[in-house]
N, C-alpha and C. Protein backbone atom coordinates (compact mmCIF):
# COMPACT_ATOMS: atom_id res chain seq x y z
N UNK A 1 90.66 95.08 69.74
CA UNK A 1 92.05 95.53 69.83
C UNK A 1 92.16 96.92 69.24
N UNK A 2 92.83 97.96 70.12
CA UNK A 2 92.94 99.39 69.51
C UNK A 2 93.33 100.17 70.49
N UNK A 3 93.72 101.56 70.15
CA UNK A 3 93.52 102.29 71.08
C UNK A 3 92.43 104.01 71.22
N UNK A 4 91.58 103.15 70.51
CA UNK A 4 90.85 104.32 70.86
C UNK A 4 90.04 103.93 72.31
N UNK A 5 89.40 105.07 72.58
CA UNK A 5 88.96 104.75 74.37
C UNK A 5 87.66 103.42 74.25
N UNK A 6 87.64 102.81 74.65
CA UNK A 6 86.95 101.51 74.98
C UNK A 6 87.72 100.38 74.38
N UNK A 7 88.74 100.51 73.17
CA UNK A 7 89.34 99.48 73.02
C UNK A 7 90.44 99.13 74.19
N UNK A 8 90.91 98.32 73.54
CA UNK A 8 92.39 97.49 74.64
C UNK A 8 93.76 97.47 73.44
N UNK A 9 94.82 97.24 74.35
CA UNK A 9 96.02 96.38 73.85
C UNK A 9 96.57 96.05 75.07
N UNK A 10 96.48 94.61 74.86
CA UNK A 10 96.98 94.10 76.11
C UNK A 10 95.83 94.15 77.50
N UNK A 11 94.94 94.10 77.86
CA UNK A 11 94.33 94.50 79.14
C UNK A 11 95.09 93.20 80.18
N UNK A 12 95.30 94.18 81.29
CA UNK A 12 96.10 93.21 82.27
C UNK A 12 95.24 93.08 83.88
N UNK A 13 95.27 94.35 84.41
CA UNK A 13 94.38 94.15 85.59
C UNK A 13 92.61 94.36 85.53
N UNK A 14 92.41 93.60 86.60
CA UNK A 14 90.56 94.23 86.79
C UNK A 14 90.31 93.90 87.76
N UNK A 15 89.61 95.12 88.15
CA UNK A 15 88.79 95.24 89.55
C UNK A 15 87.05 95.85 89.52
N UNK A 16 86.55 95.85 90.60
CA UNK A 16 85.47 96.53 90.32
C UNK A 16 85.28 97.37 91.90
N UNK A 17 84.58 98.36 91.67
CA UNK A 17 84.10 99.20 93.16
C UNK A 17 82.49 98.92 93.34
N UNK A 18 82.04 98.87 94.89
CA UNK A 18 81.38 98.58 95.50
C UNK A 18 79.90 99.23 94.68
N UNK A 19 79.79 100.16 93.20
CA UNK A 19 78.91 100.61 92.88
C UNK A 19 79.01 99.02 91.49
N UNK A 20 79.78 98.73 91.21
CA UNK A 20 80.19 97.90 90.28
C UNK A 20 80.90 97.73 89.37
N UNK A 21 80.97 99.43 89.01
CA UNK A 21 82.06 100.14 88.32
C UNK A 21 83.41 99.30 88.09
N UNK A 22 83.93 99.22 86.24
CA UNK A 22 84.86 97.78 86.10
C UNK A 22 86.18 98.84 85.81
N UNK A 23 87.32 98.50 86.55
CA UNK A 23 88.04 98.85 86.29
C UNK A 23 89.73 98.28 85.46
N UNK A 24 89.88 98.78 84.70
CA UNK A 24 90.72 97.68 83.93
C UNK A 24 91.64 98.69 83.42
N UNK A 25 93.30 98.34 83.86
CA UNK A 25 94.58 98.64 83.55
C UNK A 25 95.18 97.96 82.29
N UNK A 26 95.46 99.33 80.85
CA UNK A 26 95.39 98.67 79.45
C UNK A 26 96.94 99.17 79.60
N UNK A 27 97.95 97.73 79.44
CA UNK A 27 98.96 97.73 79.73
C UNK A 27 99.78 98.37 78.27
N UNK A 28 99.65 98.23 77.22
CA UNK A 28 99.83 98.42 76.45
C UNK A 28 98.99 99.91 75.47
N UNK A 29 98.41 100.43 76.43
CA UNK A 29 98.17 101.66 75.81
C UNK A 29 98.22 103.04 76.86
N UNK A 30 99.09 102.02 77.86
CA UNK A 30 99.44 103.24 79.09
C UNK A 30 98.09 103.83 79.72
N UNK A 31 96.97 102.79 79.84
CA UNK A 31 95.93 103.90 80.99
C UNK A 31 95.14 103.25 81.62
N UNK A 32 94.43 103.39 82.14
CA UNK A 32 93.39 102.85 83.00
C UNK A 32 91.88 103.04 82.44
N UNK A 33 91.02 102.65 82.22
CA UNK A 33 89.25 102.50 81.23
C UNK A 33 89.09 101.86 83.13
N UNK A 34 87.67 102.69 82.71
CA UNK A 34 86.20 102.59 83.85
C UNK A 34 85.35 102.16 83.18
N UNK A 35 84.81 101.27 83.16
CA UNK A 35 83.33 101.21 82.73
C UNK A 35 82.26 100.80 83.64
N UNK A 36 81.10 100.83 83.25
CA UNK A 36 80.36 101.03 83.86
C UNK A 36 79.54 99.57 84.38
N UNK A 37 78.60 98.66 85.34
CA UNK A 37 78.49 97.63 84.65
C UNK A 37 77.73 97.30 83.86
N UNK A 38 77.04 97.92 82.82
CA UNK A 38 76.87 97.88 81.65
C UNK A 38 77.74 97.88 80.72
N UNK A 39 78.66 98.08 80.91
CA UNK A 39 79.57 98.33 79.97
C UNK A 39 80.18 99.42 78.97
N UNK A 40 79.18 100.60 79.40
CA UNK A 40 79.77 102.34 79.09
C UNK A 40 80.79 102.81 79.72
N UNK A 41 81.57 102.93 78.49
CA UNK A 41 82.93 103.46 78.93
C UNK A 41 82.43 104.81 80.03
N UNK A 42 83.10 104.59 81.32
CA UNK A 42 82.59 105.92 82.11
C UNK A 42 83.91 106.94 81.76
N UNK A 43 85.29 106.86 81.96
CA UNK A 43 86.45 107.23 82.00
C UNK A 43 87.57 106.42 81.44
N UNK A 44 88.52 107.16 80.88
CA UNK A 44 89.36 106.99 80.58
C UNK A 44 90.74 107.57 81.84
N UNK A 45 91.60 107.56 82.23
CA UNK A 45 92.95 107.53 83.08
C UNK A 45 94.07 107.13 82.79
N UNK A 46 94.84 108.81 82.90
CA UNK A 46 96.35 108.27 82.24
C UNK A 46 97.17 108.32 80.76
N UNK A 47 97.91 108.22 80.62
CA UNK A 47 98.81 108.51 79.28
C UNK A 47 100.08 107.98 79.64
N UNK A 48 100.79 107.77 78.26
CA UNK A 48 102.19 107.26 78.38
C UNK A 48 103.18 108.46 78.96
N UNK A 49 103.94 108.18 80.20
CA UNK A 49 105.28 108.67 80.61
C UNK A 49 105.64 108.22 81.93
N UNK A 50 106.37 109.29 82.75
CA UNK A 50 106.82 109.40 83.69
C UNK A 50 106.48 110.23 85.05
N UNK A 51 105.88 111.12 84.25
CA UNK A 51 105.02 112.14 85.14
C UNK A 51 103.94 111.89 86.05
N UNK A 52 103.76 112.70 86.73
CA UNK A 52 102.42 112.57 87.57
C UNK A 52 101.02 112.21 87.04
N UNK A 53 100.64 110.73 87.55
CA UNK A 53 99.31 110.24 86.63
C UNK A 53 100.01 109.65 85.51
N UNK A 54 100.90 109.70 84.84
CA UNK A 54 101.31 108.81 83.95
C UNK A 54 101.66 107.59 83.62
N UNK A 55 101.70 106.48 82.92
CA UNK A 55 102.00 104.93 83.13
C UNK A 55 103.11 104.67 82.03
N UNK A 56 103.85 103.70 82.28
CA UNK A 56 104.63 102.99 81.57
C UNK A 56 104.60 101.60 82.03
N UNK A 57 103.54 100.98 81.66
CA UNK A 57 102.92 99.36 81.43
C UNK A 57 102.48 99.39 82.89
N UNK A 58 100.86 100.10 82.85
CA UNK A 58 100.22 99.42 83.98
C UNK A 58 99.65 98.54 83.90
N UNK A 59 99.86 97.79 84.92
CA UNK A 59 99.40 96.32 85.71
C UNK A 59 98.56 95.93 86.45
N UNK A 60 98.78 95.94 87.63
CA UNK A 60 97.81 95.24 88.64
C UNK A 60 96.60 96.29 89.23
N UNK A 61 95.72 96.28 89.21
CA UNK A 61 94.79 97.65 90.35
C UNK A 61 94.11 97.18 91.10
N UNK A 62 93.55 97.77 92.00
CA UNK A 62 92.45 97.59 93.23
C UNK A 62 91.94 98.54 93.51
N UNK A 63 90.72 98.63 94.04
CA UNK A 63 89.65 99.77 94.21
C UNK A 63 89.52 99.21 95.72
N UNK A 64 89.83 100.67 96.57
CA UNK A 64 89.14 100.55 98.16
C UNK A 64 87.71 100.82 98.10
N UNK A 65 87.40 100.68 99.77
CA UNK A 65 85.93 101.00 99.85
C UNK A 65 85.57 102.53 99.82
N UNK A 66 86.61 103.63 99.88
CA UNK A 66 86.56 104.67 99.56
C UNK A 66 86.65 105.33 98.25
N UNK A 67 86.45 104.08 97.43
CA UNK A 67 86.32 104.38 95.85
C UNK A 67 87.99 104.98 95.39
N UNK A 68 88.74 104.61 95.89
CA UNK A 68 90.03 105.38 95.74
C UNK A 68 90.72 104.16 94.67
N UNK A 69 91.79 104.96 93.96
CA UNK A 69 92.39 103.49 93.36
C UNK A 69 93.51 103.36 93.15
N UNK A 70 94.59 102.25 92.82
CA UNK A 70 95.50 101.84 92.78
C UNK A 70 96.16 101.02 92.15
N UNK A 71 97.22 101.90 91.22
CA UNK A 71 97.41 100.80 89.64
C UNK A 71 99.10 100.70 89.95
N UNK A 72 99.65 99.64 89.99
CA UNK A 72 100.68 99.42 89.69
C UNK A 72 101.12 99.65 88.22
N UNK A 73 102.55 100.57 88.27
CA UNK A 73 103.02 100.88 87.62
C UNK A 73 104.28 100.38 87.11
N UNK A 74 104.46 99.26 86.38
CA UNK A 74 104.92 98.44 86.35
C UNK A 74 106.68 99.09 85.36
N UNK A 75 106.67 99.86 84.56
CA UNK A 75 108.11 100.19 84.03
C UNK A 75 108.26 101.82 84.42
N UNK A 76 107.30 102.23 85.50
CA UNK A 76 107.98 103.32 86.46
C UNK A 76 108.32 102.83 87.72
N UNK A 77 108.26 101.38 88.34
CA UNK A 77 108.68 100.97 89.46
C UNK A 77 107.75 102.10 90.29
N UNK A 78 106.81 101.95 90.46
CA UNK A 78 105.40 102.52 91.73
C UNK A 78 103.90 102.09 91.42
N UNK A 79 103.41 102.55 92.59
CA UNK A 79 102.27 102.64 92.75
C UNK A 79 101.44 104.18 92.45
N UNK A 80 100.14 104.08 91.59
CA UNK A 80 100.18 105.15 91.83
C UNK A 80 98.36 105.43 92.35
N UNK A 81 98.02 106.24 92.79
CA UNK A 81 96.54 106.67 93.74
C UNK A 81 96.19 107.24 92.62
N UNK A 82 94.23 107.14 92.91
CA UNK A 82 93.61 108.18 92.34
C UNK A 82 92.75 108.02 93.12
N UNK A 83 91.68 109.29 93.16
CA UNK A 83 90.35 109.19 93.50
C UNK A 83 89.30 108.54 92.85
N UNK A 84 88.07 108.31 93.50
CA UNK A 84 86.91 108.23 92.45
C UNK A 84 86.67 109.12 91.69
N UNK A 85 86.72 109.93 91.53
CA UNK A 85 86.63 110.96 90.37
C UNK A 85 88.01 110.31 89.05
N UNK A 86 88.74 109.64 89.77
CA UNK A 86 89.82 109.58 88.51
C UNK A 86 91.19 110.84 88.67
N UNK A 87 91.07 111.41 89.55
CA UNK A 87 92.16 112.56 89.16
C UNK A 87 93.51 112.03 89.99
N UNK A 88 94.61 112.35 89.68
CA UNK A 88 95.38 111.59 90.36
C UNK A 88 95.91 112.06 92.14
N UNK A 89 96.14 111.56 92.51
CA UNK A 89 96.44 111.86 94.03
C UNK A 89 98.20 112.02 94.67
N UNK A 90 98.72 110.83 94.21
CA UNK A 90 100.24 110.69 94.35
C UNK A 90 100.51 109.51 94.22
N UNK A 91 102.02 109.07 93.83
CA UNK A 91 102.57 108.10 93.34
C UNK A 91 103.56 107.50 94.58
N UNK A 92 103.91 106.32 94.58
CA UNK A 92 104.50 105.40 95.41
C UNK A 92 105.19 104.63 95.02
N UNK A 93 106.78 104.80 95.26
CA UNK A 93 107.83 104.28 95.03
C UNK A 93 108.53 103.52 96.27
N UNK A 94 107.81 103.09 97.24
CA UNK A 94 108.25 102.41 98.05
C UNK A 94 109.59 103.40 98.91
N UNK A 95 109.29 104.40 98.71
CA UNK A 95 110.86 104.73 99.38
C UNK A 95 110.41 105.84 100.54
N UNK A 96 109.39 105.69 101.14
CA UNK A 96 108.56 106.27 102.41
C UNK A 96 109.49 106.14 103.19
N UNK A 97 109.81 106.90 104.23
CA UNK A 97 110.84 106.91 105.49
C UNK A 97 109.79 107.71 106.60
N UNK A 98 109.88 106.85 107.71
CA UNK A 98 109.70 107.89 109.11
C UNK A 98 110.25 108.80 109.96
N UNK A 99 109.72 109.40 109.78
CA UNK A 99 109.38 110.59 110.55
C UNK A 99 110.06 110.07 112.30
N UNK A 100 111.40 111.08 112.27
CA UNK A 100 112.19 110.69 113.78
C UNK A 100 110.93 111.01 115.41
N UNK A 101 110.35 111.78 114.90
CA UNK A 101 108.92 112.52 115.71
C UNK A 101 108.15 111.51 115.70
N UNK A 102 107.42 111.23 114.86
CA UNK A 102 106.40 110.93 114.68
C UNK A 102 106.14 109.66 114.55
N UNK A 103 107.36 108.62 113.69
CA UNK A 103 107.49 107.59 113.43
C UNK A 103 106.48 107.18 112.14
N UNK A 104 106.27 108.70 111.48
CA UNK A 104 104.91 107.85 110.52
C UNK A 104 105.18 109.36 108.78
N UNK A 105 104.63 108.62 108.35
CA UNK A 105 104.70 108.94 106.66
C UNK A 105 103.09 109.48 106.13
N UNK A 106 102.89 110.81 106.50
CA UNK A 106 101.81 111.41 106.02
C UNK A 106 101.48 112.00 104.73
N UNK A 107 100.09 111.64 104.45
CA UNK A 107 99.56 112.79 103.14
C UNK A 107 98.44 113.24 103.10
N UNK A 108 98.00 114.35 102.61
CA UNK A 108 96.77 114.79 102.76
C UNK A 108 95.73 114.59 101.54
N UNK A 109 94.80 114.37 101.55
CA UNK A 109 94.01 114.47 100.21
C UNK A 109 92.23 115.38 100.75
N UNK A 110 92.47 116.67 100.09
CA UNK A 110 91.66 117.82 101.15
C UNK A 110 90.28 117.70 100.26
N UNK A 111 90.05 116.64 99.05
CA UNK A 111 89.02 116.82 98.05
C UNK A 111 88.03 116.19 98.87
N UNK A 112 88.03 114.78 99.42
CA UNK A 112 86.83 114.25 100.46
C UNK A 112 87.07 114.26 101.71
N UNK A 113 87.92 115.62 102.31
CA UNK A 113 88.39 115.63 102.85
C UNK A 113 88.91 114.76 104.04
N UNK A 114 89.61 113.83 104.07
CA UNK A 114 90.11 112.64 104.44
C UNK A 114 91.84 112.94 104.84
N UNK A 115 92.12 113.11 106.09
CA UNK A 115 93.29 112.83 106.25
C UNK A 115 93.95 111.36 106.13
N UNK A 116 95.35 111.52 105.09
CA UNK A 116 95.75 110.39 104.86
C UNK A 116 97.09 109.87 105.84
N UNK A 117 97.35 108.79 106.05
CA UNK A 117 98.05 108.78 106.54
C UNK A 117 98.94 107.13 106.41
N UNK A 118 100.39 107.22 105.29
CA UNK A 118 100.68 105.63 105.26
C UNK A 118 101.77 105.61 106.03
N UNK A 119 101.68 104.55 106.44
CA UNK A 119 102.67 104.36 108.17
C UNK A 119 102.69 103.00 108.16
N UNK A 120 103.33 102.31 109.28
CA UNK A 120 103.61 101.00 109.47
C UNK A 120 103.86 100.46 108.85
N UNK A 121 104.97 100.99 108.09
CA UNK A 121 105.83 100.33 107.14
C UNK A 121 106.57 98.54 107.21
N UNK A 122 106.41 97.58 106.84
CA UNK A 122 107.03 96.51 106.89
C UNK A 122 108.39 96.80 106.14
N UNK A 123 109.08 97.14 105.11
CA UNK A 123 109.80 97.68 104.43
C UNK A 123 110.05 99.05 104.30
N UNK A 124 110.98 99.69 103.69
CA UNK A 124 111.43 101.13 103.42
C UNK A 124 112.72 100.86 101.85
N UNK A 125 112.12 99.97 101.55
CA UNK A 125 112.91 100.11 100.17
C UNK A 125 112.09 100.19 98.60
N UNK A 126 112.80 100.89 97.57
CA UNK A 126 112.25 100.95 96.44
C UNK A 126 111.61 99.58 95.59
N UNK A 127 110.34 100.24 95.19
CA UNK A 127 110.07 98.86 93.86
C UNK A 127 110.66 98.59 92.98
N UNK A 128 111.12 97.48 92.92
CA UNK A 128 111.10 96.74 91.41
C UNK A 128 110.28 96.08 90.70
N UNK A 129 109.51 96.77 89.52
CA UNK A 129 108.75 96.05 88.87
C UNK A 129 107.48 95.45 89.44
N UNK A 130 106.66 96.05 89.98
CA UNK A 130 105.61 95.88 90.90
C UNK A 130 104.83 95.56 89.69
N UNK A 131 103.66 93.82 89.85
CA UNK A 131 102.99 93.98 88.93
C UNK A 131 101.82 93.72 88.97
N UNK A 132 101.68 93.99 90.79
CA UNK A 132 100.02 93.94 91.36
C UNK A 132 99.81 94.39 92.12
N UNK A 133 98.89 94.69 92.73
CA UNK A 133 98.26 95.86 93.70
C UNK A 133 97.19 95.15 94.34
N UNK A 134 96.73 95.31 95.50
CA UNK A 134 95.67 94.79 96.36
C UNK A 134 95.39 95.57 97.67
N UNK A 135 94.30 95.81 97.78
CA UNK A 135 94.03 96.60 99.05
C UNK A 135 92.75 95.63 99.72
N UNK A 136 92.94 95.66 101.20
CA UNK A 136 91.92 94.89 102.30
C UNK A 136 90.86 95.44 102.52
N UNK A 137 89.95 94.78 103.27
CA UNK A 137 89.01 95.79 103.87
C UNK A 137 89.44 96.61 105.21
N UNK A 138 90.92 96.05 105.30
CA UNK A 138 91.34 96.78 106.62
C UNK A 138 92.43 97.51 105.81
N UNK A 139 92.35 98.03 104.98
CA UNK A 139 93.05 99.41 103.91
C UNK A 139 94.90 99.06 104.11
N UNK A 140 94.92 97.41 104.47
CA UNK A 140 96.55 97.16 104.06
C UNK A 140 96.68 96.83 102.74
N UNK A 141 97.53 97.94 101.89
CA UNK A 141 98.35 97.71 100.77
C UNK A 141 99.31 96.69 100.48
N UNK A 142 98.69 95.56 99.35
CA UNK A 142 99.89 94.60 99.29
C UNK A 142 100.39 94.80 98.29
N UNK A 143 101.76 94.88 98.08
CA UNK A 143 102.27 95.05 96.84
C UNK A 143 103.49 93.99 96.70
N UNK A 144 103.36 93.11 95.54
CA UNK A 144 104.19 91.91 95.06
C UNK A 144 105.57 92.61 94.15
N UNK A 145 106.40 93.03 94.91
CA UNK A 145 107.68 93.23 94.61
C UNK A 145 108.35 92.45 93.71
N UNK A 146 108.04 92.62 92.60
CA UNK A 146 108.65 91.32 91.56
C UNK A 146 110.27 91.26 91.64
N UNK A 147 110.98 92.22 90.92
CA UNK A 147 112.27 91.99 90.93
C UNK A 147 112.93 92.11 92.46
N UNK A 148 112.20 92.46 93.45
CA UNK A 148 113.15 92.20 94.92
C UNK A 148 112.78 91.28 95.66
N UNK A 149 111.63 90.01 95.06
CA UNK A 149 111.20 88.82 95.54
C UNK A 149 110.61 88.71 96.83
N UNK A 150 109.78 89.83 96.97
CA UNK A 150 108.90 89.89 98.42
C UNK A 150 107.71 90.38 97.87
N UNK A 151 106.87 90.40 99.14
CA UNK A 151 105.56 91.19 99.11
C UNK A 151 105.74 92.70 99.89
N UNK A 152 105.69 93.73 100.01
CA UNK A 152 105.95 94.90 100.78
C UNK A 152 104.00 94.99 100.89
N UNK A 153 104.15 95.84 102.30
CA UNK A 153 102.88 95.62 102.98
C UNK A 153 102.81 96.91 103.64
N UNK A 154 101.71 97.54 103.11
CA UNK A 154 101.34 99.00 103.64
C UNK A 154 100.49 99.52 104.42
N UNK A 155 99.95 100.18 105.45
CA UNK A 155 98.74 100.27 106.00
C UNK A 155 98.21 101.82 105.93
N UNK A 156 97.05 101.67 105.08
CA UNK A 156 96.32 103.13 104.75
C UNK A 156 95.58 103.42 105.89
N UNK A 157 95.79 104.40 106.73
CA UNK A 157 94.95 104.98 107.92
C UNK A 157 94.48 106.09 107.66
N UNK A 158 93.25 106.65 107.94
CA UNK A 158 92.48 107.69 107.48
C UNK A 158 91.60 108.10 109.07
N UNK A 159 91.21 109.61 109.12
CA UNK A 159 90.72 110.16 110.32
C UNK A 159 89.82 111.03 109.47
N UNK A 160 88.39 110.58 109.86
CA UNK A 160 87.40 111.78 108.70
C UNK A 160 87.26 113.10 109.37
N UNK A 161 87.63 114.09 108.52
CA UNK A 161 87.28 115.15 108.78
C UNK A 161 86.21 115.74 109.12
N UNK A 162 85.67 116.70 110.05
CA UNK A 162 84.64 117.45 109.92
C UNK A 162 84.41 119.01 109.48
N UNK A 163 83.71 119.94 108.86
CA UNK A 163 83.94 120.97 108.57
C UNK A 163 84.36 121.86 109.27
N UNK A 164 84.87 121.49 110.50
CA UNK A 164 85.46 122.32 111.93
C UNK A 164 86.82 122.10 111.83
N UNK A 165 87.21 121.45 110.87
CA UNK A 165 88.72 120.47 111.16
C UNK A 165 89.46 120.84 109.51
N UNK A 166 88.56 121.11 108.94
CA UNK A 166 89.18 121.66 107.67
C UNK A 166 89.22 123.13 107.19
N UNK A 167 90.37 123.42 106.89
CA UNK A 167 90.29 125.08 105.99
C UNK A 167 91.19 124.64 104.26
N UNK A 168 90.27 125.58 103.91
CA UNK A 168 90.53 125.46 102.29
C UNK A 168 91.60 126.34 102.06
N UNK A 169 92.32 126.40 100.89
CA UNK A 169 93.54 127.26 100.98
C UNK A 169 93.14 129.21 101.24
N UNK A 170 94.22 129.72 101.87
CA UNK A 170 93.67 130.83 102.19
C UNK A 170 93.82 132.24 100.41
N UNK A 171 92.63 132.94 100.60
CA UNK A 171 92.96 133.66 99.18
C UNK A 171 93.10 135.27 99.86
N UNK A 172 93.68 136.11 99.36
CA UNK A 172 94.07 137.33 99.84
C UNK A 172 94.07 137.31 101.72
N UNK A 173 95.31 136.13 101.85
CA UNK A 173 94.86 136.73 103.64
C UNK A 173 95.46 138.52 104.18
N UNK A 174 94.98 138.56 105.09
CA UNK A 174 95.27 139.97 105.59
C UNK A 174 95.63 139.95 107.29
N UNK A 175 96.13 140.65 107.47
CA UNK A 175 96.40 141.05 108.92
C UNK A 175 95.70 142.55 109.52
N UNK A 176 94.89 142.21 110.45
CA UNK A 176 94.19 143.75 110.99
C UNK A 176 94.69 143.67 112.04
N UNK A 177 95.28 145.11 112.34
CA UNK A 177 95.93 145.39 113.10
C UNK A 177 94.63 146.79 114.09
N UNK A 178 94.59 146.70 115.18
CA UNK A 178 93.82 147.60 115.93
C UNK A 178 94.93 148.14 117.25
């Protein structure tokens, strides 16, 4: 019991990724611990607040097969992403709307370069108190809506990039004019 990095207070979720890697949401010290399966702390994830990457009593997680991850955020009402690396990606409050065009709810994540894309929404309303997380091998997001007494159900679609299909941000662009 503690909070220095490998201890706990409270540990609530655990998962592991396809390398074996243990992942465990310390509800009570606001973060997320990686270890290894040996048991070396690999990472630490997260701090107490509101902000981006931040927790206020995480809960439930799941690791895709893209090593990506997903901790319910249980007294910010969301979900929130990270990569395998741990860095954070974006947060999910259930309040995705479609696109009159398109009919769909996009995001990009340009690091493995992976177009993201969450769509097929079963719902379009906010969380309450979400206090688990689960992802398929067919990349549907389940999330157990505690205080609005459902399950809300997400579907992660992804199109891999190739280095023909991606540009990195542009630095001093220019215009030549002839």
């Amino acid at each position: 019991y503690g909070s220095e990095p490998g201890q706990f207070n409270l540990p609530w979720g655990v998962d592991c990724d396809e390398s074996g890697d243990i992942y465990i949401s310390d509800w009570g010290n606001h973060r997320v611990q990686i270890f290894s399966p040996d048991g070396e702390l690999k990472n630490v994830v997260g701090e107490f607040g509101s902000g981006n990457g931040q927790f206020n009593r995480p809960t439930g997680i799941t690791v895709d097969n893209h090593g990506d991850f997903y901790v319910a955020d249980w007294g910010n009402n969301r979900v929130l992403m990270y990569n395998s690396e741990g860095q954070y990606i974006w947060s999910f409050y259930g309040d995705a709307t479609l696109s009159k065009v398109a009919r769909n709810y996009m995001l990009t994540n340009a690091v493995p370069n992976r177009l993201r894309e969450m769509g097929k929404l079963e719902s379009e309303k906010y969380l309450r108190r979400p206090r688990s997380v689960r992802i398929d091998e067919d990349f549907r997001l389940y999330i157990p809506d505690f205080e609005s007494y459902r399950i809300q159900v997400y579907q992660k679609d992804f199109i891999e990039l190739d280095q023909t299909q991606y540009a990195g941000p542009l630095r001093n662009p220019t215009l030549e004019v002839t």
